[in-house]
N, C-alpha and C. Protein backbone atom coordinates (compact mmCIF):
# COMPACT_ATOMS: atom_id res chain seq x y z
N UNK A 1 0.84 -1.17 0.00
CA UNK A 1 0.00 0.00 0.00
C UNK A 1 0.89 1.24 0.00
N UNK A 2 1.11 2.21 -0.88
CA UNK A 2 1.98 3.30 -1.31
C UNK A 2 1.43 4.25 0.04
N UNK A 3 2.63 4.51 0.47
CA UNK A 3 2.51 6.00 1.38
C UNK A 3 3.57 6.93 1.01
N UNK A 4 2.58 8.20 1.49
CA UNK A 4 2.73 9.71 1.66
C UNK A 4 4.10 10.41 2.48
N UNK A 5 4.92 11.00 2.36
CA UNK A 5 5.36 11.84 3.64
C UNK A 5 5.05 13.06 2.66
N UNK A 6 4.26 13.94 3.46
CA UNK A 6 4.02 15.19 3.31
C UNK A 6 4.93 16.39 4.22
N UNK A 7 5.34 17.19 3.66
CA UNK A 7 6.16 17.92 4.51
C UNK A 7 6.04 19.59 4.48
N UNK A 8 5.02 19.96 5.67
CA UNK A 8 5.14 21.84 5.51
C UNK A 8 6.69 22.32 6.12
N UNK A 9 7.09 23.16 5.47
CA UNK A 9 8.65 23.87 5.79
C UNK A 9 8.71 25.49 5.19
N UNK A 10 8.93 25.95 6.75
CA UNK A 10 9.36 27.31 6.54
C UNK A 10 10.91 27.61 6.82
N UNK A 11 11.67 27.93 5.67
CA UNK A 11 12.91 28.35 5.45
C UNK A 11 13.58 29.61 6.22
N UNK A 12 14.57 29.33 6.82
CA UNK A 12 14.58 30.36 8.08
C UNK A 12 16.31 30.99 7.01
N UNK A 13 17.18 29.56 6.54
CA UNK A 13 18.52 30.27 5.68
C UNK A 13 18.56 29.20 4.61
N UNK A 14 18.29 30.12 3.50
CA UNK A 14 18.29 29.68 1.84
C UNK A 14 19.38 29.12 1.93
N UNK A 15 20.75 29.52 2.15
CA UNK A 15 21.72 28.86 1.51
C UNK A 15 21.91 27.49 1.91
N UNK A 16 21.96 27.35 3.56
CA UNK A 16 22.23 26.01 4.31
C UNK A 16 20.52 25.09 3.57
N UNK A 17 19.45 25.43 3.22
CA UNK A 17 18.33 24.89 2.86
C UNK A 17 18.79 24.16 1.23
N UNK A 18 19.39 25.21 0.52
CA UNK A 18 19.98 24.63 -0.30
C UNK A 18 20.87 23.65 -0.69
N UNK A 19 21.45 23.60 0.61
CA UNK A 19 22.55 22.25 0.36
C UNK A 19 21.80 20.94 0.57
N UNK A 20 20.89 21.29 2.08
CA UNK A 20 19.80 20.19 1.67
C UNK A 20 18.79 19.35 0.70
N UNK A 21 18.41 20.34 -0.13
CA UNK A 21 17.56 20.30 -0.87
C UNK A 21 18.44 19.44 -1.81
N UNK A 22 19.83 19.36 -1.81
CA UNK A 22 20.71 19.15 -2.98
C UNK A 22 20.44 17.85 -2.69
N UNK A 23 21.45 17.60 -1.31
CA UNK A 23 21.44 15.81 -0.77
C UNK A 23 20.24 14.73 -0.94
N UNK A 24 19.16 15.61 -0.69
CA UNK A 24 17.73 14.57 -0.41
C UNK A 24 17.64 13.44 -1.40
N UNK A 25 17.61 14.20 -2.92
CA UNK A 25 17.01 13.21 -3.99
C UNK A 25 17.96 11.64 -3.64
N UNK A 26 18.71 11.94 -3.56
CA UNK A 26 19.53 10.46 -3.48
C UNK A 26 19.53 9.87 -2.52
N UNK A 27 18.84 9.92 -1.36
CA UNK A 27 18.54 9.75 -0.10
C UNK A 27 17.13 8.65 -0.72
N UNK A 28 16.23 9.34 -1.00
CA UNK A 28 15.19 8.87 -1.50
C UNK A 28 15.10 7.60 -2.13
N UNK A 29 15.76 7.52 -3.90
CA UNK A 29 15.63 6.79 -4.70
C UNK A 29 15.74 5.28 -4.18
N UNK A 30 17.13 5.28 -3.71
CA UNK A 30 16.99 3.41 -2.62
C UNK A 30 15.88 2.90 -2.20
N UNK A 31 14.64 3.90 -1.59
CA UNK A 31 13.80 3.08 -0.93
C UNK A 31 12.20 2.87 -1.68
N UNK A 32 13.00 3.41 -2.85
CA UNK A 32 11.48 3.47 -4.19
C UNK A 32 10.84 4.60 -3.67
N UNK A 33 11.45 5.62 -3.75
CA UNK A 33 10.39 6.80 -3.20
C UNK A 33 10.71 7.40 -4.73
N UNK A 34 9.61 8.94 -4.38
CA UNK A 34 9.58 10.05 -5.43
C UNK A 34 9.08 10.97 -4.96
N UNK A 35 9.67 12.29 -5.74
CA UNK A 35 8.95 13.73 -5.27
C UNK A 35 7.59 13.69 -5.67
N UNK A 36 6.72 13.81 -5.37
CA UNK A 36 4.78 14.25 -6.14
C UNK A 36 4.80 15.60 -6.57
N UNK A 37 5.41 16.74 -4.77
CA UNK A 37 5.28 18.00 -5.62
C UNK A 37 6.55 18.10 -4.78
N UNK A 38 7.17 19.50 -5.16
CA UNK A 38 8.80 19.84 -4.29
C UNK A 38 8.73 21.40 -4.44
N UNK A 39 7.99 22.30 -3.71
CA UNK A 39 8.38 23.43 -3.81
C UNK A 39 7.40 24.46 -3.60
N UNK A 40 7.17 25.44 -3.98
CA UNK A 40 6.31 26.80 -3.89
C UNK A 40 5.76 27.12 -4.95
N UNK A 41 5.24 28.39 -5.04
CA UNK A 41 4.26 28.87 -3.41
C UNK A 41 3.07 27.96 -3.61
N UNK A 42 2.50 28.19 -2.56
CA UNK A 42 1.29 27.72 -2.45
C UNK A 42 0.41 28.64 -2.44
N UNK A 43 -0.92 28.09 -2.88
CA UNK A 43 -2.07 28.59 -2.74
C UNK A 43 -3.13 28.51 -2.18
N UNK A 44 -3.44 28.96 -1.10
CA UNK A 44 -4.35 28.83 -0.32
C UNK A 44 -5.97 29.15 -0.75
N UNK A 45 -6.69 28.07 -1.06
CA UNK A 45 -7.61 28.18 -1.10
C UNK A 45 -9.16 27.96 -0.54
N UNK A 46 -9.07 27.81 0.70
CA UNK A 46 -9.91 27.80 1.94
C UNK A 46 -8.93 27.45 3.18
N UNK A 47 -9.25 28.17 4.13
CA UNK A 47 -8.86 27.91 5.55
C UNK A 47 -7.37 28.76 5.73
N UNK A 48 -6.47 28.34 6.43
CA UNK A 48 -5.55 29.41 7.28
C UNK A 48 -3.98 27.97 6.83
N UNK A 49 -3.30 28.75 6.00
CA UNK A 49 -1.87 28.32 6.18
C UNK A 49 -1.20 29.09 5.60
N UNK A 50 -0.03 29.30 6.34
CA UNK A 50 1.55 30.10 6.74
C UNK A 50 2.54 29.95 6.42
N UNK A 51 2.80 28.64 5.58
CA UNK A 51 4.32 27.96 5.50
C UNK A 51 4.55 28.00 4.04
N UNK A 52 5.75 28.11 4.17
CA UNK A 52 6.38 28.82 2.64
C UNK A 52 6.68 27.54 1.68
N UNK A 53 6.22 26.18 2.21
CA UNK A 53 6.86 24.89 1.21
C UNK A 53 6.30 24.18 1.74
N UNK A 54 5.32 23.45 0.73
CA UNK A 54 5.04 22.21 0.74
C UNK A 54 5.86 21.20 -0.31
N UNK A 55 5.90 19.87 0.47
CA UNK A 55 6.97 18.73 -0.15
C UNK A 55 6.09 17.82 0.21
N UNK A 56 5.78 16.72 -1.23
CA UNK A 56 4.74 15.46 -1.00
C UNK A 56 6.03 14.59 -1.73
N UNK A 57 6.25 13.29 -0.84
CA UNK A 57 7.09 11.95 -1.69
C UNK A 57 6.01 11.01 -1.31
N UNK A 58 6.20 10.24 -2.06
CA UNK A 58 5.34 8.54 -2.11
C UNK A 58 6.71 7.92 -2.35
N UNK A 59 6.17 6.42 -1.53
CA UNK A 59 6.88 5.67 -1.12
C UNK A 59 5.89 4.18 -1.68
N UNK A 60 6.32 2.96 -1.54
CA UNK A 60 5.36 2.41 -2.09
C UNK A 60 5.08 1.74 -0.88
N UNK A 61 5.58 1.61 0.23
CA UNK A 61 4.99 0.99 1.21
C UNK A 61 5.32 2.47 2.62
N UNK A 62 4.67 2.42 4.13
CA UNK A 62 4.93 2.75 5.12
C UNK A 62 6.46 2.39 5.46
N UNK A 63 6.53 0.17 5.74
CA UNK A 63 8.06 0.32 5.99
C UNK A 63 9.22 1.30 5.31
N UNK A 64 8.48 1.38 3.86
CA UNK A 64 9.78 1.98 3.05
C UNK A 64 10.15 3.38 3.55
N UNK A 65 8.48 3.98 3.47
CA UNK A 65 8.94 5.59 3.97
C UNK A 65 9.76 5.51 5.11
N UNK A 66 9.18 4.66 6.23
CA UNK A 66 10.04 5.02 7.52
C UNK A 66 11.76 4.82 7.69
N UNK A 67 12.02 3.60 6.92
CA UNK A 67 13.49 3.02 6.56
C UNK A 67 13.83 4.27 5.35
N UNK A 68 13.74 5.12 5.12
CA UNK A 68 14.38 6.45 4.59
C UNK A 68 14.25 7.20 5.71
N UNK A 69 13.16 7.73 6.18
CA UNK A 69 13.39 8.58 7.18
C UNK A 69 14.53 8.39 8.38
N UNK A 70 14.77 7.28 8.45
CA UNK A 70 15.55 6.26 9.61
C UNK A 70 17.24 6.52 9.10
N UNK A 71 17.39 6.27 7.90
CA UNK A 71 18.50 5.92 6.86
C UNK A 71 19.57 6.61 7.09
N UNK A 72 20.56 6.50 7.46
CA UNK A 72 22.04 6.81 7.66
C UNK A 72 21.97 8.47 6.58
N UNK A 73 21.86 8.25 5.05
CA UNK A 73 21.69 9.13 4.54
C UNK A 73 20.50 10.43 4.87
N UNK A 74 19.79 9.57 4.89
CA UNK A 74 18.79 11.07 5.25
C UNK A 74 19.01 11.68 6.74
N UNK A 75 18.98 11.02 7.72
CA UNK A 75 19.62 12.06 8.74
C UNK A 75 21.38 12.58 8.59
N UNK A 76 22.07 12.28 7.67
CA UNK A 76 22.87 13.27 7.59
C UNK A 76 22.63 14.58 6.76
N UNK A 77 21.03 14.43 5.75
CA UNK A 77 20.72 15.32 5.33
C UNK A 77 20.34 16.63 5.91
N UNK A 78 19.44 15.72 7.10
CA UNK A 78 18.49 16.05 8.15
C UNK A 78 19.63 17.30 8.89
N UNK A 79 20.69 16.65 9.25
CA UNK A 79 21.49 17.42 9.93
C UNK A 79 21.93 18.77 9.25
N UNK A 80 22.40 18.85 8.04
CA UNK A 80 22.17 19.73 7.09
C UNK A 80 21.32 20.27 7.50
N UNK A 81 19.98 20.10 7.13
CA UNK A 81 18.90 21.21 7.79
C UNK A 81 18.72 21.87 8.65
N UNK A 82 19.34 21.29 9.95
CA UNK A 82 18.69 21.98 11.24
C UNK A 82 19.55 23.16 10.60
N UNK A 83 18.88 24.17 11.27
CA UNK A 83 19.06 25.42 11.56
C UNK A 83 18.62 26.50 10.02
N UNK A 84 18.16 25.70 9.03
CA UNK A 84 18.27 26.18 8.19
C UNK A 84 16.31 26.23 7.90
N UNK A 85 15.78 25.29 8.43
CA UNK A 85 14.50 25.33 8.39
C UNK A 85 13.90 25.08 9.44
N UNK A 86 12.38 25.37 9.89
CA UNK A 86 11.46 24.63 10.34
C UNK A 86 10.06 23.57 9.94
N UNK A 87 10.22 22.32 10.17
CA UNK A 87 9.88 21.41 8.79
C UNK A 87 8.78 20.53 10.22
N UNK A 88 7.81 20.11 9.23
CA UNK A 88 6.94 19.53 9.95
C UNK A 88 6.61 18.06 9.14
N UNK A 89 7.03 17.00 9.77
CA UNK A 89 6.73 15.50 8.96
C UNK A 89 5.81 15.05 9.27
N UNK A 90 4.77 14.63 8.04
CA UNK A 90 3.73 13.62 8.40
C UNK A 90 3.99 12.04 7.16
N UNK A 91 3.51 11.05 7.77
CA UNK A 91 3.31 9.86 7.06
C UNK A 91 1.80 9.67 7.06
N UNK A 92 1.63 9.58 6.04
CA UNK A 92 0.10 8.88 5.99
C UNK A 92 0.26 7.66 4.56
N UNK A 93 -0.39 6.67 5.19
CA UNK A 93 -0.58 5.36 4.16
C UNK A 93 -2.31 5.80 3.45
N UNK A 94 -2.17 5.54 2.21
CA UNK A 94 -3.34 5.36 1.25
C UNK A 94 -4.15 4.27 1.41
């Protein structure tokens, strides 16, 4: 059953966000994931949101998403990030 990580992120420093943004894709591909959408702006069209980036990947299973999120590579991505964003992760299975 293919799952979701959806991700709202407000960018606090472009440049350090950028190096992230660089690392991720290859982080990904190992666990059969893909970008859906990767970027801005958004458009709000009913209700109240604030955050400057939305990021949707599919995964084809839950284990998979979580064994990336988990993955040696992506938290050294992760680490990259701190300080460069504030990022909010969700998983949801289809």
């Amino acid at each position: 059953m293919p799952a979701f990580v959806i991700v709202e992120v407000d960018v606090t420093d472009q440049e350090k966000y950028n190096a992230y943004k660089e690392l991720t894709p290859a982080t990904i591909s190992p666990f059969g994931g893909k970008f859906i959408l990767r970027g801005n702006p958004v458009t709000v069209l009913e209700g109240d949101w604030n955050h400057e980036r939305l990021v949707m990947l599919q995964f084809p299973t839950k284990e998979k998403a979580l064994a990336w999120y988990n993955s040696d590579g992506y938290q050294h991505a992760k680490s990259v990030r701190a300080g460069a964003a504030d990022a909010k992760f969700l998983l949801i299975e289809s």
